[in-house]
C-alpha atoms as a PDB file:
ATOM      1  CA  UNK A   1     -19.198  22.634  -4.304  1.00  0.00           C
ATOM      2  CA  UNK A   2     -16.152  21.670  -2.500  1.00  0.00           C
ATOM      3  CA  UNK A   3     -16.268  18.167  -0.557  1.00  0.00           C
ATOM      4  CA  UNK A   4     -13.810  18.477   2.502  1.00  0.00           C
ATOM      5  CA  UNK A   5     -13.135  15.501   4.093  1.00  0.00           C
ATOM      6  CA  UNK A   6     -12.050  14.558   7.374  1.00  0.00           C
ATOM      7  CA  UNK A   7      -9.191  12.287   7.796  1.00  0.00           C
ATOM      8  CA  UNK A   8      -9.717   8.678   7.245  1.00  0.00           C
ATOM      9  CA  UNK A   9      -9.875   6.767  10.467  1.00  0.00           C
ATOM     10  CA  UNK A  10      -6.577   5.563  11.922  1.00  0.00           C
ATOM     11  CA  UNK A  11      -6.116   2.024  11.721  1.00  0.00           C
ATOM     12  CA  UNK A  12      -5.225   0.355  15.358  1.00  0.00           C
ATOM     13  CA  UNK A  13      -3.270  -2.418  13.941  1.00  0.00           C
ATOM     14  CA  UNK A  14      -2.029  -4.069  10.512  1.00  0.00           C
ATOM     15  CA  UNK A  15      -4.904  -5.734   9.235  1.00  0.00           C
ATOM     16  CA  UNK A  16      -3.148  -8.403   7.337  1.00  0.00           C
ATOM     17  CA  UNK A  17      -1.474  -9.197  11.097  1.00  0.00           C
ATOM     18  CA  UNK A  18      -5.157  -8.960  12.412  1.00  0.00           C
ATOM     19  CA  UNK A  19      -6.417 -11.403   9.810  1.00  0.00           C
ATOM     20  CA  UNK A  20      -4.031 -14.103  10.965  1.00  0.00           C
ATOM     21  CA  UNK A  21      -4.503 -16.719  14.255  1.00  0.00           C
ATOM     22  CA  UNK A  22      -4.375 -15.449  17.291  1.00  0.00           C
ATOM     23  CA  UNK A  23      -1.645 -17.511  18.982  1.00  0.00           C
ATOM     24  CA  UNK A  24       0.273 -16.417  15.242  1.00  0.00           C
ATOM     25  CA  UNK A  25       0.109 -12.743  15.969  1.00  0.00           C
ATOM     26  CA  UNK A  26       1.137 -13.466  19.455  1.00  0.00           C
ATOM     27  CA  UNK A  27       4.227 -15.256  18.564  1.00  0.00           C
ATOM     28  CA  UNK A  28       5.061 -12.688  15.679  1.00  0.00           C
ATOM     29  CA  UNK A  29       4.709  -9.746  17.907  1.00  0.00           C
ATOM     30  CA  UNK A  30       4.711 -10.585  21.487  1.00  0.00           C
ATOM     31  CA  UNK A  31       8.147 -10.043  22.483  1.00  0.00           C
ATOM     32  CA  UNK A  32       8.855  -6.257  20.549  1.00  0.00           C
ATOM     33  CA  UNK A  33       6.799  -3.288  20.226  1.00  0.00           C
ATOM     34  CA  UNK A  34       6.396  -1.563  16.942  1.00  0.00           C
ATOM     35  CA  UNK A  35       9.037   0.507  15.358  1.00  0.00           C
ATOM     36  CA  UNK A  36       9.306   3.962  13.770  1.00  0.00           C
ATOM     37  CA  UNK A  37       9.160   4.200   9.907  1.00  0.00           C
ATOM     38  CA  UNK A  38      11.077   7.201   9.083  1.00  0.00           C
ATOM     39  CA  UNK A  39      10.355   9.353   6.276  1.00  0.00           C
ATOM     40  CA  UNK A  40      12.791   8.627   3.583  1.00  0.00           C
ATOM     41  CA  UNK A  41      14.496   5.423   5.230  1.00  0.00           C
ATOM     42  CA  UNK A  42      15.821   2.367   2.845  1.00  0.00           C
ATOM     43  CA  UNK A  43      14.510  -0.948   4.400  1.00  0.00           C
ATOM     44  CA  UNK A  44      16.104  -2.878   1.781  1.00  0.00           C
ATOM     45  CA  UNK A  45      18.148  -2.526  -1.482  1.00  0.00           C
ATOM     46  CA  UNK A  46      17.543  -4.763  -4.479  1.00  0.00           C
ATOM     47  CA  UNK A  47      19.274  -7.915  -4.372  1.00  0.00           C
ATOM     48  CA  UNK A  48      19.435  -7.619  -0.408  1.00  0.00           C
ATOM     49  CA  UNK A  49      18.594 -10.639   1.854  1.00  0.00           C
ATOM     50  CA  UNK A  50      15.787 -10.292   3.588  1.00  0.00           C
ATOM     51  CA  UNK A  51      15.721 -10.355   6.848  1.00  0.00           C
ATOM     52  CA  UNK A  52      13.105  -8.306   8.178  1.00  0.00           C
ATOM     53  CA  UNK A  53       9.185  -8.198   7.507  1.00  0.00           C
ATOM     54  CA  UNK A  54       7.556  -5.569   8.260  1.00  0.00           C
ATOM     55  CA  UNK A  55       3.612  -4.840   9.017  1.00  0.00           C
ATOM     56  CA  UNK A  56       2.903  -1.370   8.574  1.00  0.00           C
ATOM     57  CA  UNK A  57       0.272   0.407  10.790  1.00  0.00           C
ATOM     58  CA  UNK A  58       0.184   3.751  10.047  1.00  0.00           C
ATOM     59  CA  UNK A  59       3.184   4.602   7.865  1.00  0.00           C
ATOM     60  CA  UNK A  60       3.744   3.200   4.518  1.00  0.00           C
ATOM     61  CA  UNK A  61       6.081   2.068   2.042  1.00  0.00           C
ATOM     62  CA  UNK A  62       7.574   2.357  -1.495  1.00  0.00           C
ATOM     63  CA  UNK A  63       8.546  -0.071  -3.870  1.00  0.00           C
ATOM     64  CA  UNK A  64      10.895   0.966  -6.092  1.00  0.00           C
ATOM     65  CA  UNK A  65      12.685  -0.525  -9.666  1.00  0.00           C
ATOM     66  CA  UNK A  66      16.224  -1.297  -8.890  1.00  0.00           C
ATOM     67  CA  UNK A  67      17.115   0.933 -12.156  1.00  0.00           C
ATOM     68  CA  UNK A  68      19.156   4.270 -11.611  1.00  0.00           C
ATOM     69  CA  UNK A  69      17.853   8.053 -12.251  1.00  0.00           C
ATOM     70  CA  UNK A  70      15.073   8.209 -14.370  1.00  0.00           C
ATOM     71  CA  UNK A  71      14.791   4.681 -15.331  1.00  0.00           C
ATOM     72  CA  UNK A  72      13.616   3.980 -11.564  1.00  0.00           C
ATOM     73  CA  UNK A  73       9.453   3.337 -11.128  1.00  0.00           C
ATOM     74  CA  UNK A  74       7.785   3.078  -8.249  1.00  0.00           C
ATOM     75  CA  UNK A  75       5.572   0.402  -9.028  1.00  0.00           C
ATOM     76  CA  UNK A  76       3.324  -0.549  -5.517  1.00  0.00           C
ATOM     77  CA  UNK A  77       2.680   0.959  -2.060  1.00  0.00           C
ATOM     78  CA  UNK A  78       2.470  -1.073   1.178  1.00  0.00           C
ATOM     79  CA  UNK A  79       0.567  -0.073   4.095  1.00  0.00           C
ATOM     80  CA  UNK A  80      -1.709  -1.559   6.753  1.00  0.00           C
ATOM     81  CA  UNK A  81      -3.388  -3.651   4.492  1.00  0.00           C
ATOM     82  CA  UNK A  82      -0.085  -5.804   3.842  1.00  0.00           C
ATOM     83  CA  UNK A  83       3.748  -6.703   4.337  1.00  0.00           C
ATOM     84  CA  UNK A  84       7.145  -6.067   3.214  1.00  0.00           C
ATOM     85  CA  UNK A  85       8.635  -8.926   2.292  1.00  0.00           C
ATOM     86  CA  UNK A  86       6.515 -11.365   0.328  1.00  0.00           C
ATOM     87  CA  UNK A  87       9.379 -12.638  -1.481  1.00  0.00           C
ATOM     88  CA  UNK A  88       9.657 -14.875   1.653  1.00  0.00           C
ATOM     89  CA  UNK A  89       6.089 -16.221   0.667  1.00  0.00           C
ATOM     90  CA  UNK A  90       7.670 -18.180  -2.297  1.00  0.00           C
ATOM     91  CA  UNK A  91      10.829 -19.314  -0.317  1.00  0.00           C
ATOM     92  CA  UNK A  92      13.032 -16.600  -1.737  1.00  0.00           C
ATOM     93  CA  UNK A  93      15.121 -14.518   0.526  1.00  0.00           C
ATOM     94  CA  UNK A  94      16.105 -11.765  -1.458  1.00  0.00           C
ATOM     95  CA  UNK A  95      14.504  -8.852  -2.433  1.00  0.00           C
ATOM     96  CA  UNK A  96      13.916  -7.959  -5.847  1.00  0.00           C
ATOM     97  CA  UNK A  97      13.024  -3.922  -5.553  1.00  0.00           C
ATOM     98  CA  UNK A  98      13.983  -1.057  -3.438  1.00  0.00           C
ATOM     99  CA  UNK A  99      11.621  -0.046  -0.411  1.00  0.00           C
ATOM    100  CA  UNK A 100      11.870   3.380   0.853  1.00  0.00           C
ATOM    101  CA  UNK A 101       9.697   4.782   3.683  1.00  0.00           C
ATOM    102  CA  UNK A 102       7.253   7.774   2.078  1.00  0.00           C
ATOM    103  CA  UNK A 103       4.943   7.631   5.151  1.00  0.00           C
ATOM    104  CA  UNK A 104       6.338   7.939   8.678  1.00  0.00           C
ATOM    105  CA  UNK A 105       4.941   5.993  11.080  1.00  0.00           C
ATOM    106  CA  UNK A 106       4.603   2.620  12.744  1.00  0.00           C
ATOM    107  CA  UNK A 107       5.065  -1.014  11.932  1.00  0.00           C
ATOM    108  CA  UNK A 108       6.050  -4.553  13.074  1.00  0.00           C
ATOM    109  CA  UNK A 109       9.166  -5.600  12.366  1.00  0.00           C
ATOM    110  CA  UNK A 110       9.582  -9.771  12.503  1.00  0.00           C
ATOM    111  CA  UNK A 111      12.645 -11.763  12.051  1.00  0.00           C
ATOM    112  CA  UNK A 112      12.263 -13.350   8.480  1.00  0.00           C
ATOM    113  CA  UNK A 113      13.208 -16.411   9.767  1.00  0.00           C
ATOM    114  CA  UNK A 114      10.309 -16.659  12.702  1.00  0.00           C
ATOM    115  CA  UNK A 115       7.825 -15.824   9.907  1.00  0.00           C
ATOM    116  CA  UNK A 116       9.013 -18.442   7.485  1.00  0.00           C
ATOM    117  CA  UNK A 117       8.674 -21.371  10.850  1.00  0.00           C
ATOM    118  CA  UNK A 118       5.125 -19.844  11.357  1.00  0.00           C
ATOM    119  CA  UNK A 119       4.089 -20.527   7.243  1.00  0.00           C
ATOM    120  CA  UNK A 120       5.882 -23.711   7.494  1.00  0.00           C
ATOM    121  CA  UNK A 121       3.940 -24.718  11.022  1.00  0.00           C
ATOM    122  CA  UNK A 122       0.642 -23.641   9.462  1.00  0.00           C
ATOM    123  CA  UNK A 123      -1.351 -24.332   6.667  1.00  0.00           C
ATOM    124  CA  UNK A 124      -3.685 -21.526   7.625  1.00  0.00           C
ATOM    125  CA  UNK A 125      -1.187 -18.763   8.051  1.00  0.00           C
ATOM    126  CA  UNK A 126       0.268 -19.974   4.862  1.00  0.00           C
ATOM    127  CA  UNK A 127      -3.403 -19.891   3.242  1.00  0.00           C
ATOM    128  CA  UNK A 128      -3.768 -16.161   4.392  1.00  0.00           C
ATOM    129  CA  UNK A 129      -0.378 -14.805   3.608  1.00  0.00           C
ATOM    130  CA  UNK A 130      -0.600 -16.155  -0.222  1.00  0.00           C
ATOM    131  CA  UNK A 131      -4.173 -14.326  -0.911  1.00  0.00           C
ATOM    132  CA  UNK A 132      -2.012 -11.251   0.164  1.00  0.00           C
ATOM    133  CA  UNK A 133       0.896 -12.449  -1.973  1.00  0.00           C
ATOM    134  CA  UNK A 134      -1.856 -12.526  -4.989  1.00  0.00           C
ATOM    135  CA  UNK A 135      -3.351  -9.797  -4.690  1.00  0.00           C
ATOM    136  CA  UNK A 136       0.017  -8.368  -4.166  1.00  0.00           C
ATOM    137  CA  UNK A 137       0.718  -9.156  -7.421  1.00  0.00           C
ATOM    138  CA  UNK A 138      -2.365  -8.224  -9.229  1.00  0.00           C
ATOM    139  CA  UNK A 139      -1.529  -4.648  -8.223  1.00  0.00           C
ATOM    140  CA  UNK A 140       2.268  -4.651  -9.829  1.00  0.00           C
ATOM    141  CA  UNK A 141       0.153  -6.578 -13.097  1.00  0.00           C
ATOM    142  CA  UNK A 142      -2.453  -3.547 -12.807  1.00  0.00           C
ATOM    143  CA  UNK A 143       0.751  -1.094 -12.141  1.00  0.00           C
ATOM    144  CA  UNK A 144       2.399  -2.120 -15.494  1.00  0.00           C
ATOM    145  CA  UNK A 145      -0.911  -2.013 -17.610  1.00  0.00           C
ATOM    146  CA  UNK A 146      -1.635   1.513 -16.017  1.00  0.00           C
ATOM    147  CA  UNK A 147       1.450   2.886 -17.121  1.00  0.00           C
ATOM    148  CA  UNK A 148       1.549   1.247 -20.237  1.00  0.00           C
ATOM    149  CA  UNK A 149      -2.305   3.030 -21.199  1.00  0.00           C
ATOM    150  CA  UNK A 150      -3.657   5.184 -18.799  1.00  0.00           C
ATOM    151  CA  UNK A 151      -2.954   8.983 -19.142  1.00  0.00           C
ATOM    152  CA  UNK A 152      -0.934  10.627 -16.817  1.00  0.00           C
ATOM    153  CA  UNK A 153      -3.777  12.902 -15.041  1.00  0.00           C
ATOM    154  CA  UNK A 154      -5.938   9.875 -14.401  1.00  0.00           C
ATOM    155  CA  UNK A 155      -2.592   7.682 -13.202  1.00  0.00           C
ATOM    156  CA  UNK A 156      -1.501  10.460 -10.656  1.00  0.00           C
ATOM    157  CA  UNK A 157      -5.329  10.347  -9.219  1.00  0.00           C
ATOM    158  CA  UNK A 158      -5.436   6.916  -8.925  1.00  0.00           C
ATOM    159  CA  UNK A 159      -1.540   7.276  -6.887  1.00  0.00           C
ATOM    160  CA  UNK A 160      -2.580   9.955  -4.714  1.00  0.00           C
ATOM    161  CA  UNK A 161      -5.758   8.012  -3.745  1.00  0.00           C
ATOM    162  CA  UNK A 162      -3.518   5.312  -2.796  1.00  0.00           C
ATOM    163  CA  UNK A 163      -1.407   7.575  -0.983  1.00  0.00           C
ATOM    164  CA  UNK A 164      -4.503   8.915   0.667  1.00  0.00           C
ATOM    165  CA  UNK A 165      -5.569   5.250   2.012  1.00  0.00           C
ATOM    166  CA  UNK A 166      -2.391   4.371   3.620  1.00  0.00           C
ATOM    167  CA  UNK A 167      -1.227   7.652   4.868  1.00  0.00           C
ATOM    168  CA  UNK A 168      -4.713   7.710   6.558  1.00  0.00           C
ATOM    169  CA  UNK A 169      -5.194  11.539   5.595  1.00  0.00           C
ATOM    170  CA  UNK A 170      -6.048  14.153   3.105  1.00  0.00           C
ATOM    171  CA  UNK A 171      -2.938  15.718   3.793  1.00  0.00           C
ATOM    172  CA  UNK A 172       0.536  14.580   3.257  1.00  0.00           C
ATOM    173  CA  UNK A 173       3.715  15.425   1.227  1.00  0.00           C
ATOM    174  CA  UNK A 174       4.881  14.258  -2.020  1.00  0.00           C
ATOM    175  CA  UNK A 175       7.517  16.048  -4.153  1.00  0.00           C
ATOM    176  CA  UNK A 176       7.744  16.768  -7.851  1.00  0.00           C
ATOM    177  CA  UNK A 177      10.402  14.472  -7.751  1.00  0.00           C
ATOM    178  CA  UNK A 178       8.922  11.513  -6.152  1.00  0.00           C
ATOM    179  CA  UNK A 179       5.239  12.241  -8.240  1.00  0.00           C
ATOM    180  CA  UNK A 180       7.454  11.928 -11.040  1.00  0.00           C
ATOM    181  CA  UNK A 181       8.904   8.680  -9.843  1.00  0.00           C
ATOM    182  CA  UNK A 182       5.678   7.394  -9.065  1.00  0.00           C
ATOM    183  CA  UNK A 183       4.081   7.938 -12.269  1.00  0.00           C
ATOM    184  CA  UNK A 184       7.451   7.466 -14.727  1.00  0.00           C
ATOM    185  CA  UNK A 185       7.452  10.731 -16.036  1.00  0.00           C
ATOM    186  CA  UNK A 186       9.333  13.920 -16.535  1.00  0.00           C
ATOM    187  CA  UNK A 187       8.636  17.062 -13.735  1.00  0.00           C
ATOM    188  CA  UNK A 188       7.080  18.911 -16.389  1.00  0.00           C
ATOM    189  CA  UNK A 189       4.188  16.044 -16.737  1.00  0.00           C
ATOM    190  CA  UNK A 190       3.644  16.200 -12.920  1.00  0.00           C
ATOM    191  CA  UNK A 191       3.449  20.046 -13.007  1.00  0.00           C
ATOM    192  CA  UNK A 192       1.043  19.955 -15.560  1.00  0.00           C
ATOM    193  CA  UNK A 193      -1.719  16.962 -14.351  1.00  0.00           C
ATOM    194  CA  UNK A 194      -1.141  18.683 -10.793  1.00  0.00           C
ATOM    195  CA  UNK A 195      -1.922  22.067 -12.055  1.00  0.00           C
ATOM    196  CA  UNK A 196      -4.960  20.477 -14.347  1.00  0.00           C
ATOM    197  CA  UNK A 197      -6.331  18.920 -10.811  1.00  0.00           C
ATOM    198  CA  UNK A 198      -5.869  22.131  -8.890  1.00  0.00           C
ATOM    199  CA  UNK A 199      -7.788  23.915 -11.246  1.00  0.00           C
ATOM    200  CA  UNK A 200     -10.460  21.382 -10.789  1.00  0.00           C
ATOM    201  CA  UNK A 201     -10.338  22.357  -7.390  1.00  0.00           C
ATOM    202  CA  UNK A 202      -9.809  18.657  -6.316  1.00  0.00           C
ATOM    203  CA  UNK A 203      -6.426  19.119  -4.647  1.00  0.00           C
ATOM    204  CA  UNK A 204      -4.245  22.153  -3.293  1.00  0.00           C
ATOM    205  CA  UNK A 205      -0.298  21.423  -4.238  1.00  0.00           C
ATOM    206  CA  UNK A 206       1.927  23.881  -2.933  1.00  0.00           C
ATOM    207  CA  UNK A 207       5.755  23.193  -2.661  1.00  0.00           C
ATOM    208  CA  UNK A 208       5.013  19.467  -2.032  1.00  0.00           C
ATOM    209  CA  UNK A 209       2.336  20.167   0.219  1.00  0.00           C
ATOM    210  CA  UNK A 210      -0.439  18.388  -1.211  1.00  0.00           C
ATOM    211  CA  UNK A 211      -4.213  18.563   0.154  1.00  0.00           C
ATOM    212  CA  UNK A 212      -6.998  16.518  -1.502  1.00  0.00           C
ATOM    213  CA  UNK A 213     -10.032  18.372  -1.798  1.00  0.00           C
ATOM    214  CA  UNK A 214     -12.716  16.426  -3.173  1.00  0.00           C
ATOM    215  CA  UNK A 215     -12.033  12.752  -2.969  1.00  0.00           C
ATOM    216  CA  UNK A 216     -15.657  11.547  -4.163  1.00  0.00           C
ATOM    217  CA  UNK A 217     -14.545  13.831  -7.777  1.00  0.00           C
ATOM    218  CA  UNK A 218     -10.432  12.434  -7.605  1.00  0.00           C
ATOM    219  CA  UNK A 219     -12.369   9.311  -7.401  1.00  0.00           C
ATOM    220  CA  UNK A 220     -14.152   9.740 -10.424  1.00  0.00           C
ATOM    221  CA  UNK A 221     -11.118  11.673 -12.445  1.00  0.00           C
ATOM    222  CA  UNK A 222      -9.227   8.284 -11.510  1.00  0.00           C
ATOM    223  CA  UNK A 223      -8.454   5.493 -13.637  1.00  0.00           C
ATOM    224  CA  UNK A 224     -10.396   2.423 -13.563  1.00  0.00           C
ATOM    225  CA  UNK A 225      -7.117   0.410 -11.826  1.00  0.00           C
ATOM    226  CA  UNK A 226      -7.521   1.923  -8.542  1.00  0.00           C
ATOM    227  CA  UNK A 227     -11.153   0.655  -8.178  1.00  0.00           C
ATOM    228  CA  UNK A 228     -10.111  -2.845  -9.166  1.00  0.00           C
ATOM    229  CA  UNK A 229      -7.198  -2.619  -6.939  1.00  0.00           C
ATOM    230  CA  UNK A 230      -9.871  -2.471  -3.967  1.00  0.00           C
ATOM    231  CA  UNK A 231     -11.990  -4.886  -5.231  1.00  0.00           C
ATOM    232  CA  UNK A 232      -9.438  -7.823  -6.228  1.00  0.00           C
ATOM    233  CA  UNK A 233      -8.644  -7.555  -2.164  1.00  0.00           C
ATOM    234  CA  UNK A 234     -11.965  -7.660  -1.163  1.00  0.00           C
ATOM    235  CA  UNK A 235     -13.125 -10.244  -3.202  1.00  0.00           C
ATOM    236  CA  UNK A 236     -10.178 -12.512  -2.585  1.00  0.00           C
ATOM    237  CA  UNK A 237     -10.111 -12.022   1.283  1.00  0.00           C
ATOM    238  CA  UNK A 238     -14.072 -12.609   1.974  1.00  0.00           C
ATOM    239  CA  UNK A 239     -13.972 -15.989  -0.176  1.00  0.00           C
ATOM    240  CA  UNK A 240     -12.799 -17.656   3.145  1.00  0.00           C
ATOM    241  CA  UNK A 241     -15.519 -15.961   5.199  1.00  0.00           C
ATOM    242  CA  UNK A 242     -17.983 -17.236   2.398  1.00  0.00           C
ATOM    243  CA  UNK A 243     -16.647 -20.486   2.210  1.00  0.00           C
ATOM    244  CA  UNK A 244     -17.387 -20.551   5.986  1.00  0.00           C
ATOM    245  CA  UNK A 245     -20.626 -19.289   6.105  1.00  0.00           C
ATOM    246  CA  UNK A 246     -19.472 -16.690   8.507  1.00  0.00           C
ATOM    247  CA  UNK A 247     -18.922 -12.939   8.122  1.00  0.00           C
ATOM    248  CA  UNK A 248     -17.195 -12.306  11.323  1.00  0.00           C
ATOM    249  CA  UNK A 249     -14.001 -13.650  10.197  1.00  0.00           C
ATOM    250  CA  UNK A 250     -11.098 -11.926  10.057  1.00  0.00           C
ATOM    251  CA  UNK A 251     -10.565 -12.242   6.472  1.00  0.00           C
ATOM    252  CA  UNK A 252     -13.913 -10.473   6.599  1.00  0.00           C
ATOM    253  CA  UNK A 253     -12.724  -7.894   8.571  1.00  0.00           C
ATOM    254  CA  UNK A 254      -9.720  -7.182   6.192  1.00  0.00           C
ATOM    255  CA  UNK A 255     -12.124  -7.010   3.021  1.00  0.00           C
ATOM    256  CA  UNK A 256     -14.598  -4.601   4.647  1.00  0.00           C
ATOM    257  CA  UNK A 257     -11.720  -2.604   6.150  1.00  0.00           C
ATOM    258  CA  UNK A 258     -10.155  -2.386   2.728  1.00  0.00           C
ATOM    259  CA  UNK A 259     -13.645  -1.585   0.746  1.00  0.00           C
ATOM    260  CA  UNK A 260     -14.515   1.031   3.259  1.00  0.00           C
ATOM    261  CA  UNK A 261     -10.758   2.498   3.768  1.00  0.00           C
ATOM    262  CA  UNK A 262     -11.877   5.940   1.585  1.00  0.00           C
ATOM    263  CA  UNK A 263     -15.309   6.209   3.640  1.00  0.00           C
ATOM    264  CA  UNK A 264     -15.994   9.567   5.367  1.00  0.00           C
END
């Protein structure tokens, strides 16, 4: 029997924002509103400066290998549960990969230099934004292995979870071409795991169009990474809270918002 979800619950700001001071966030975001992600737009070219961090909301981001054709690999996804530009977390000002918009939507956009006086004014906001920075990359580590070992049906669940969590929906678009991207593989490969899940009756893909079906059984058909994905992120953002003694923190807030981002 068929488990149809509803859409997951629309997140009302970037939680890695929300899990910063108060008088930060102000200061970060105060004096602009958000701006529109739109669907296919470069933020920044490999071997760019930065000068822009953004803080998705509700659209999302890909990072892509600088390489050209079909040496290029997307190889991590930002969305409300992080930033665009950690780079800037180790005092380096240009970025190493692509980033292309695959979800439209909102985000914060903050001058790269105001965040980089905020780390530099705070040991706190510095604190938070490095957990993000490792769990950052403990997803491009778990990326490489998952390519490297994980067959391609299993990869593509685990990627269109992912999608799923930061588009904020069981429906959204993805195209042979980008699937293909995403997983480092020919068309044919995505045509085939696709067609393999479809029969399972655990997505509909039509023409891009893609609808998951049963997320509790893409869940299971999924690789191991994208269940260690979630929990390196929860475990690493409610250390503080349990350091404190304290679960209404708002590193605690991230972690639960993370753990339960696939809920009904």
């Amino acid at each position: 029997m068929l488990q149809w979800m509803k859409n997951v619950r629309m997140p009302a700001d970037n939680l890695l924002l929300a899990a910063l001071p108060t008088s930060t966030r102000r200061r970060l975001t105060t004096d602009a509103a958000p701006v529109n992600l739109v669907l296919s737009e470069i933020l920044s070219e490999a071997g760019e400066r930065i000068r822009h961090v953004y803080f998705p909301i509700d659209g999302f981001i890909s990072l892509i290998t600088p390489a050209r054709g079909r040496g290029q690999l997307e190889i991590g996804l930002v969305g409300c549960e992080g930033m665009l530009g950690v780079p800037l977390l180790l005092g380096v000002d240009v970025s190493p990969l692509r980033a292309m918009v695959q979800g439209a939507g909102r985000a914060w956009r903050v001058d790269a230099a105001t965040l980089q006086q905020e780390i530099a004014a705070s040991a706190g906001v510095r604190a938070s934004l490095n957990r993000y920075l490792y769990v950052f990359l403990v997803q491009l580590m778990q990326t490489a292995t998952c390519t490297r070992f994980h067959l391609i049906e299993a990869r593509l669940c685990r990627w269109l979870l992912m999608t799923r969590d930061r588009a904020h929906s069981n429906q959204f678009r993805l195209t042979h071409e980008f699937l293909a991207l995403m997983l480092g593989v020919r068309r044919e490969g995505v045509t085939s795991a696709a067609s393999a899940l479809q029969q399972r009756q655990l997505i509909r893909y039509h023409r891009g169009d893609i609808s998951i079906l049963d997320v509790r059984g893409l869940e299971r058909a999924a690789c191991a990474c994208y269940a260690m994905d979630k929990q390196i992120y929860a475990r690493i953002f409610s250390r503080k809270s349990r350091q404190s003694g304290t679960a209404t923190t708002p590193a605690a807030f991230l972690a639960a918002q993370i753990v339960s981002s696939i809920a009904c």
